[in-house]
N, C-alpha and C. Protein backbone atom coordinates (compact mmCIF):
# COMPACT_ATOMS: atom_id res chain seq x y z
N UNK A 1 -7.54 13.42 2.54
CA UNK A 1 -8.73 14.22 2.68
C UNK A 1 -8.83 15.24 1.55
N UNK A 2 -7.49 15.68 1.02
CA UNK A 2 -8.14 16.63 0.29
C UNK A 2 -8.16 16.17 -1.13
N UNK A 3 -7.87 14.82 -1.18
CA UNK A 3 -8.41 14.24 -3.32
C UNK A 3 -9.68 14.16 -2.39
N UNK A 4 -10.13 13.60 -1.40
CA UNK A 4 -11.75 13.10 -1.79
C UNK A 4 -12.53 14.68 -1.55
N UNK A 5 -11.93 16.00 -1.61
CA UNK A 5 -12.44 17.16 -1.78
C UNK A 5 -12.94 17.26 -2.92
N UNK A 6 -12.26 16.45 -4.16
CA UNK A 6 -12.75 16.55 -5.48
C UNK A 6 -13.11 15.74 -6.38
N UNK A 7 -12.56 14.67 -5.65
CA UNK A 7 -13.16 13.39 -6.51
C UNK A 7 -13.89 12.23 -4.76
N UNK A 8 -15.17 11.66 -5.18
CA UNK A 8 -15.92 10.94 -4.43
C UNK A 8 -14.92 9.63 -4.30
N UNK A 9 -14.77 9.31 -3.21
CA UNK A 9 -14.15 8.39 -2.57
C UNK A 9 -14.31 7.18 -3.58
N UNK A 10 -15.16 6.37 -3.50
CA UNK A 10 -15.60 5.43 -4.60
C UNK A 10 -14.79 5.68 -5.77
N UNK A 11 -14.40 6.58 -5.95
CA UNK A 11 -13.92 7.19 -7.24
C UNK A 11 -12.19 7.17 -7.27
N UNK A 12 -11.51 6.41 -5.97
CA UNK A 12 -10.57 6.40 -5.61
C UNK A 12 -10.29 4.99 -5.65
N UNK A 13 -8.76 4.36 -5.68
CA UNK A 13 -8.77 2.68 -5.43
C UNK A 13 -7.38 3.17 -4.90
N UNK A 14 -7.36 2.95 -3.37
CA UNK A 14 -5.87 3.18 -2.83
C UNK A 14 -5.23 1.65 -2.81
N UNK A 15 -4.26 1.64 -3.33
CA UNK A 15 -3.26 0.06 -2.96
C UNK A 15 -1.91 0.42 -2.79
N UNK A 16 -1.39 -0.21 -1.77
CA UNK A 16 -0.09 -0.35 -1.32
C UNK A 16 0.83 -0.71 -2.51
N UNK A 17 1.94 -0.10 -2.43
CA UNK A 17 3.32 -0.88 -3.71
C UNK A 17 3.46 -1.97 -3.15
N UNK A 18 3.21 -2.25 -1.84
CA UNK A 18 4.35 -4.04 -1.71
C UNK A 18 3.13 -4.96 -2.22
N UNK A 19 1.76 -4.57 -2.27
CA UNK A 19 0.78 -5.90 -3.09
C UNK A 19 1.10 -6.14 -4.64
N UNK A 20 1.72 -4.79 -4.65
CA UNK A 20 1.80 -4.81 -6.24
C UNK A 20 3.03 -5.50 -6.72
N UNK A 21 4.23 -5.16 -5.76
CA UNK A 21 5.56 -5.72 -5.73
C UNK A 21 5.60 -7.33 -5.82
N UNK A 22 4.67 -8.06 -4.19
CA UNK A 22 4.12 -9.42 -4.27
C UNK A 22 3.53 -10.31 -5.32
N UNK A 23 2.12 -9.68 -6.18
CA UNK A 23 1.78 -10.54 -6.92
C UNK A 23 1.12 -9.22 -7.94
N UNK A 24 1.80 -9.04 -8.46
CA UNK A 24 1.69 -7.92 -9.86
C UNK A 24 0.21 -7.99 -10.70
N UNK A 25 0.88 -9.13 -10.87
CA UNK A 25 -0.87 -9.67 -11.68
C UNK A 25 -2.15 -9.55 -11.51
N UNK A 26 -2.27 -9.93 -10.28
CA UNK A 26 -3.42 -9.73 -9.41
C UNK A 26 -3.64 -8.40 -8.53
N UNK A 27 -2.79 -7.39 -8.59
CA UNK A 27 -2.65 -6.29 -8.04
C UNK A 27 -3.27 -5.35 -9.45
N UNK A 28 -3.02 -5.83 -10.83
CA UNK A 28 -3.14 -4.93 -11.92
C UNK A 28 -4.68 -5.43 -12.53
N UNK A 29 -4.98 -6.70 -11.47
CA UNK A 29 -6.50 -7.06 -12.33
C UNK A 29 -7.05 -6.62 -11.05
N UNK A 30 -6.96 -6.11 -9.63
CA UNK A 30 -7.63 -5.14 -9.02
C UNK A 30 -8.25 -4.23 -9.63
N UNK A 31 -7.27 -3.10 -10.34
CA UNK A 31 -7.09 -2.06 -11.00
C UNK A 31 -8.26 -2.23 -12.35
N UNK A 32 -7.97 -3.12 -12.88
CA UNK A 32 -8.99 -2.97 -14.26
C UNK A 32 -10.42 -3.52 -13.62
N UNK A 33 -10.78 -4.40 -12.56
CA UNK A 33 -12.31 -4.88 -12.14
C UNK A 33 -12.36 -3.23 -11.87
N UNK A 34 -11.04 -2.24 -10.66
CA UNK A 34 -12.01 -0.97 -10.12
C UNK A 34 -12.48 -0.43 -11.71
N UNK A 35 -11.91 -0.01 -12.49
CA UNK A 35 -11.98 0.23 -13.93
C UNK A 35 -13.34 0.27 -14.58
N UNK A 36 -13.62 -0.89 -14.11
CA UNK A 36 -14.35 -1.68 -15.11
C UNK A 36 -13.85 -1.77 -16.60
N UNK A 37 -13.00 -2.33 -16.67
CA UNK A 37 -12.61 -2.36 -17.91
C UNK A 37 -11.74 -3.83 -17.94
N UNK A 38 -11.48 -4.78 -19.10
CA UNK A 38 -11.29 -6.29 -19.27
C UNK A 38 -10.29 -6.36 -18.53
N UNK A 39 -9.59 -7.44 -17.39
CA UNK A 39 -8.44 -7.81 -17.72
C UNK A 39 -7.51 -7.76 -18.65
N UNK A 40 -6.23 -7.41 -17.85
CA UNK A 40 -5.44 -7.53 -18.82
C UNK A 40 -3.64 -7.98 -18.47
N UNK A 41 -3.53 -9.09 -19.13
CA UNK A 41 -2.24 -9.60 -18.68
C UNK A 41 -1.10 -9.16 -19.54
N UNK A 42 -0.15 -8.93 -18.51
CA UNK A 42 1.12 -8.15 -19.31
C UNK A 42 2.55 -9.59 -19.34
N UNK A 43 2.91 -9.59 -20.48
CA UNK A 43 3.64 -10.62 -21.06
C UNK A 43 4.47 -10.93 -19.70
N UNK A 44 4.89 -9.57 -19.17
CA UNK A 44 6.17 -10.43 -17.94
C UNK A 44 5.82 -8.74 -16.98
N UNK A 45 6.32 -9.09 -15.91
CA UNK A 45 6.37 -7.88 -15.16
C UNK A 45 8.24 -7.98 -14.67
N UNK A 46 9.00 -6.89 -15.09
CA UNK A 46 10.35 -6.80 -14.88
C UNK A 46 10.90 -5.79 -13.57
N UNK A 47 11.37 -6.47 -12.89
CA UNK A 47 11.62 -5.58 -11.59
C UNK A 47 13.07 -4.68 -11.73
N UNK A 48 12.86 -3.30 -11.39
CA UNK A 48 13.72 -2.76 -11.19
C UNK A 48 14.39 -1.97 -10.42
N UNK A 49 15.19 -1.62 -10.00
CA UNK A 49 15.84 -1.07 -9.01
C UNK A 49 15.82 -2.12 -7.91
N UNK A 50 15.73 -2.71 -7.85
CA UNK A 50 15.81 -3.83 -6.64
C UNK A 50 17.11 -4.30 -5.92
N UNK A 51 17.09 -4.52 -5.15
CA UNK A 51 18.43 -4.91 -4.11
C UNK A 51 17.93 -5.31 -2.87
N UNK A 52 19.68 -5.56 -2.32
CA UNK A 52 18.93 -6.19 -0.58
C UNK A 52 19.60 -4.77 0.20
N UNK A 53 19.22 -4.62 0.84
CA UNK A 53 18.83 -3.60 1.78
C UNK A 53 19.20 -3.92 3.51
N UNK A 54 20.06 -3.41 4.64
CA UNK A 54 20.05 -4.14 5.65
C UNK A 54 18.37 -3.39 6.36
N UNK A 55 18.48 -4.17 7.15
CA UNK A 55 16.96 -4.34 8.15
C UNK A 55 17.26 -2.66 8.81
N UNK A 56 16.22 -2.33 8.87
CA UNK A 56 16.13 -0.77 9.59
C UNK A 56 16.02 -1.27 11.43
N UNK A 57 16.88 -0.74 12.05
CA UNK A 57 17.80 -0.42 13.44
C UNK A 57 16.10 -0.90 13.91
N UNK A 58 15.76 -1.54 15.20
CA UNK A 58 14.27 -2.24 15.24
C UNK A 58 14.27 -0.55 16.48
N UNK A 59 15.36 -0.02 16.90
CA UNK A 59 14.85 1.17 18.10
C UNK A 59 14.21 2.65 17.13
N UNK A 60 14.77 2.73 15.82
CA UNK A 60 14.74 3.36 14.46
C UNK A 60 12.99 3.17 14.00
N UNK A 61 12.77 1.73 14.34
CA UNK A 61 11.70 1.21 13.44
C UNK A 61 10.31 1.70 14.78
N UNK A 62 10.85 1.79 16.15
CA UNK A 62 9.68 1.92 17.00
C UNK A 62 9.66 3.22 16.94
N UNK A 63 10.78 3.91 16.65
CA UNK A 63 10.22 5.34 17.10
C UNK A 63 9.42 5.75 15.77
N UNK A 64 9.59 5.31 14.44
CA UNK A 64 9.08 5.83 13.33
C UNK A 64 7.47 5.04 13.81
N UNK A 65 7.52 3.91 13.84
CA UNK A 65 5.92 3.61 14.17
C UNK A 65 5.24 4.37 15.15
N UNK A 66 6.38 4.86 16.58
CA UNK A 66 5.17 5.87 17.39
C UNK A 66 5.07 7.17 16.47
N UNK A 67 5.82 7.59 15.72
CA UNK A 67 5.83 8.99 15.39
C UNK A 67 4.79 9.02 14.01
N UNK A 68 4.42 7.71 13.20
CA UNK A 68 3.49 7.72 12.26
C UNK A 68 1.84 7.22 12.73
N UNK A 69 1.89 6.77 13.77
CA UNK A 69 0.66 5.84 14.73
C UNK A 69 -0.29 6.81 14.24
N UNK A 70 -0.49 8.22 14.76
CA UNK A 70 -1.60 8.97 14.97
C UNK A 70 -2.09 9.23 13.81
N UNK A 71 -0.97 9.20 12.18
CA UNK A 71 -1.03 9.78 10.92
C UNK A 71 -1.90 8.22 10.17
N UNK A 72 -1.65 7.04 10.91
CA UNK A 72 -1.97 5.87 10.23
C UNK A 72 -3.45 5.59 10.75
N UNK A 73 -3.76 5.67 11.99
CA UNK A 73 -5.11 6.25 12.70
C UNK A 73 -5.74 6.67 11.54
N UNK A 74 -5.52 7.77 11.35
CA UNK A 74 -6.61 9.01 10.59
C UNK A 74 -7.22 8.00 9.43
N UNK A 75 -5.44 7.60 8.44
CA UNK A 75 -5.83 7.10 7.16
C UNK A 75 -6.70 5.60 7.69
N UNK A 76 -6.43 5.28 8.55
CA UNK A 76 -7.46 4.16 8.85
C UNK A 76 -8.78 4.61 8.96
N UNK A 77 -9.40 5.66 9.43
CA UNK A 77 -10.30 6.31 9.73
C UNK A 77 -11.14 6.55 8.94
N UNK A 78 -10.33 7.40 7.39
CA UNK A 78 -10.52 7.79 6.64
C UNK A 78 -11.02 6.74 5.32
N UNK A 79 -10.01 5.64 5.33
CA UNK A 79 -10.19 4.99 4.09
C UNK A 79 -11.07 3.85 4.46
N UNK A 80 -11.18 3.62 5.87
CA UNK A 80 -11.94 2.14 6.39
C UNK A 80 -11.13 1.07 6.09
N UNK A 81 -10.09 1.08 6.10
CA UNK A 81 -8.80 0.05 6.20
C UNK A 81 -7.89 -0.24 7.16
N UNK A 82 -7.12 -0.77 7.48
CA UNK A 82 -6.17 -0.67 8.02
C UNK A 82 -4.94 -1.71 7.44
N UNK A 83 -3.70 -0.81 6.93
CA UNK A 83 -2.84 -1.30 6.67
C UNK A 83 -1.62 -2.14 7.44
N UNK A 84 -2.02 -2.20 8.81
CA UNK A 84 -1.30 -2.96 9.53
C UNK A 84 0.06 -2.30 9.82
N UNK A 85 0.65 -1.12 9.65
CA UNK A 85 1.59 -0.43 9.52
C UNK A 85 2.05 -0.51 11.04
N UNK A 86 1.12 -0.67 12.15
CA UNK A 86 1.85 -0.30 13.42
C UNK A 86 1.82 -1.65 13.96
N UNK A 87 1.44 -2.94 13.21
CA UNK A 87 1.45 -4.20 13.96
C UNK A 87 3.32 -4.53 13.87
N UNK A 88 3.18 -5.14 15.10
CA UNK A 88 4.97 -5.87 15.06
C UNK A 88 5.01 -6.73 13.70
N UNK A 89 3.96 -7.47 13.69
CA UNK A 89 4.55 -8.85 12.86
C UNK A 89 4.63 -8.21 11.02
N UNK A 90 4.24 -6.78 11.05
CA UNK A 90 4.47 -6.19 9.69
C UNK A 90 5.73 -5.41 9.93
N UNK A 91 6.17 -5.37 11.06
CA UNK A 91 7.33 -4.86 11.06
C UNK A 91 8.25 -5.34 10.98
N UNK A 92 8.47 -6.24 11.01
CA UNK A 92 9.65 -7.47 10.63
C UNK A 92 9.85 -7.54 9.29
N UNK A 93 8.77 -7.21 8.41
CA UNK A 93 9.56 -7.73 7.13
C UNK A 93 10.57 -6.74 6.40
């Protein structure tokens, strides 16, 4: 709420890191259509910091989803999206 105090919503392009993480390419030609400005392909996209990670405790994972629910509401509210953040089957991954 308070960037679109100063800049007009339209004027915003919110995207998640894991679309960008998934398919880079197409996450960075989002970015240049919001732009308006050409495509543009980058020779390689190189990942870093990456590792495996164990699975977060699933009693860990419900209480963080009830305790973010009302905060994910709003931004749903707000942006006219919904990121799926409190569905089970996004919670698994």
């Amino acid at each position: 709420q308070t960037w679109f105090r100063y800049f007009p919503q339209k004027q915003c392009l919110i995207l998640e890191s894991h679309q960008f993480y998934r398919n880079p390419a197409r996450t960075l030609n989002q970015v240049c259509q919001f732009l308006a400005i050409p495509s543009y392909r980058l020779p390689h996209f190189k990942t870093y910091n990456a590792g495996n990670y164990p699975a977060v405790d699933p009693g860990v994972r419900r209480q963080l989803t009830e305790y973010f629910k009302p905060h994910n509401l709003r931004l749903k509210m707000l942006l006219g999206e919904d990121f799926g953040w409190d569905r089970d089957s996004e919670l698994k991954d």
